[in-house]
Protein backbone atom coordinates (compact mmCIF):
# COMPACT_ATOMS: atom_id res chain seq x y z
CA UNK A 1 17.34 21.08 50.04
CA UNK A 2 21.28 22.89 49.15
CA UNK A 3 21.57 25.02 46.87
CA UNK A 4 23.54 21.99 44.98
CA UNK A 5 20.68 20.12 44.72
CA UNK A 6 18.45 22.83 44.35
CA UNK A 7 20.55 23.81 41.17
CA UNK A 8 20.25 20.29 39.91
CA UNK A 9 16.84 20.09 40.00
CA UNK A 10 16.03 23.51 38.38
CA UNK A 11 18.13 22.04 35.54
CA UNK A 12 16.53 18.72 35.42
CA UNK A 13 13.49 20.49 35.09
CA UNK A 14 14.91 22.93 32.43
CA UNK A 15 16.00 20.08 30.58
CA UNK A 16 12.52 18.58 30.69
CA UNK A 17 10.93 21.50 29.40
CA UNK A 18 13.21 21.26 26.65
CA UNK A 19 12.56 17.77 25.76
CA UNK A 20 8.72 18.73 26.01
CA UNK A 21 9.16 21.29 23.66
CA UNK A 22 11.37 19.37 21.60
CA UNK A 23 8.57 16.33 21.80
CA UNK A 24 5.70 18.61 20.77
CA UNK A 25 8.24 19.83 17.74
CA UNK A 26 8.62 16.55 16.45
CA UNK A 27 5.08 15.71 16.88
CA UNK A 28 4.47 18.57 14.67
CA UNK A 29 6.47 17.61 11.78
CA UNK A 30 5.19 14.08 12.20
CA UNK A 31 1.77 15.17 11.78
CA UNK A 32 2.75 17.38 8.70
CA UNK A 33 4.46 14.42 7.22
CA UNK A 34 1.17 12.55 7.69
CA UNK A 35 -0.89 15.04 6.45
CA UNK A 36 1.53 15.47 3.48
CA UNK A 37 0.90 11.60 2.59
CA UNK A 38 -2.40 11.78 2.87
CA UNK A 39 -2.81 14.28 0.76
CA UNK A 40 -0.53 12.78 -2.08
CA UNK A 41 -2.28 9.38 -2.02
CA UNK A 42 -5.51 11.10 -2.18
CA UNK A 43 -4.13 12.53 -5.02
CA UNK A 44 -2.58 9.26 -6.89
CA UNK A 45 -6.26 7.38 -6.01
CA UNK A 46 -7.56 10.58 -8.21
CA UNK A 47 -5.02 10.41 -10.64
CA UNK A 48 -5.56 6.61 -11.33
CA UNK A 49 -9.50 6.80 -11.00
CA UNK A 50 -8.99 9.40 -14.16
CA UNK A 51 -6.66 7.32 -15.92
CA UNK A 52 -9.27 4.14 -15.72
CA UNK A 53 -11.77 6.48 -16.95
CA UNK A 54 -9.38 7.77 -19.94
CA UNK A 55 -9.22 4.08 -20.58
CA UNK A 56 -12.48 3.49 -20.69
CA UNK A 57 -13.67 5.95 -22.89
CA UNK A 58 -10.76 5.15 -25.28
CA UNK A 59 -11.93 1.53 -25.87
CA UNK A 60 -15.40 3.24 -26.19
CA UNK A 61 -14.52 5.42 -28.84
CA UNK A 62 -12.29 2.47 -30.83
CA UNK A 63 -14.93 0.34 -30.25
CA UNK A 64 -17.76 2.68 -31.53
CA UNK A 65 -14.87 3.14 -34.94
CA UNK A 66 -14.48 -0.62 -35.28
CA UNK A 67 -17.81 -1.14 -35.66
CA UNK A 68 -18.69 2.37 -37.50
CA UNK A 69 -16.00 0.78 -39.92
CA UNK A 70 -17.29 -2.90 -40.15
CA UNK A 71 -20.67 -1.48 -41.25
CA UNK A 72 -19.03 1.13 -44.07
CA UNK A 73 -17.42 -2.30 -45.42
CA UNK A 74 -20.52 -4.00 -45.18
CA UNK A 75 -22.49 -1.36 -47.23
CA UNK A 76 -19.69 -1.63 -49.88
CA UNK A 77 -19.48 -5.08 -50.02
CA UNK A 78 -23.56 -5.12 -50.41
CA UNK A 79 -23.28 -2.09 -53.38
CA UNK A 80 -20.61 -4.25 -54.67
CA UNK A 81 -22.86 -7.26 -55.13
CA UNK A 82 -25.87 -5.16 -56.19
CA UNK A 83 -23.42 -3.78 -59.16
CA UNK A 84 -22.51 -7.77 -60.26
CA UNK A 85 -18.97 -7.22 -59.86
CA UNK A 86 -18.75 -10.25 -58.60
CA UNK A 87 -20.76 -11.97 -60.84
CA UNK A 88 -18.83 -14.05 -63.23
CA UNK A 89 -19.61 -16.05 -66.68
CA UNK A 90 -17.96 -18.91 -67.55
């Protein structure tokens, strides 16, 4: 082998090793990326798992008031009718 072509190759090979490197180093940030949106999703999936239980317990607690309030109007109307209000005489 010349020194020409000698030359060549050790920069061929250079060159590889660069692209190697330069491989790994974008594997890298790939992987980061990846973990990065894995991470955030897990984090939305959370985030929306809370919110359905927010909901939940919302309806809970305007249901448990709608019917706390349907028997308070019941009771009234009952001492209403025990009083005769509504009894009329013609």
């Amino acid at each position: 082998m010349s020194f020409s072509g000698f030359a060549q190759f050790a920069a061929m090979l250079a060159e590889l090793h660069h692209m190697n490197a330069e491989n790994q180093r974008l594997r890298d940030e790939v992987d980061q990326v990846n973990d990065k949106y894995h991470a955030l999703h897990d984090q939305l999936i959370k985030q929306m798992e809370k919110q359905r239980k927010n909901e939940v317990i919302c309806f809970f607690v305007l249901f448990c008031n709608y019917i706390n309030l349907l028997i308070r109007i019941s009771y009234l109307v009952e001492l209403l009718l025990n009083c005769n209000i509504f009894a009329h005489e013609f």
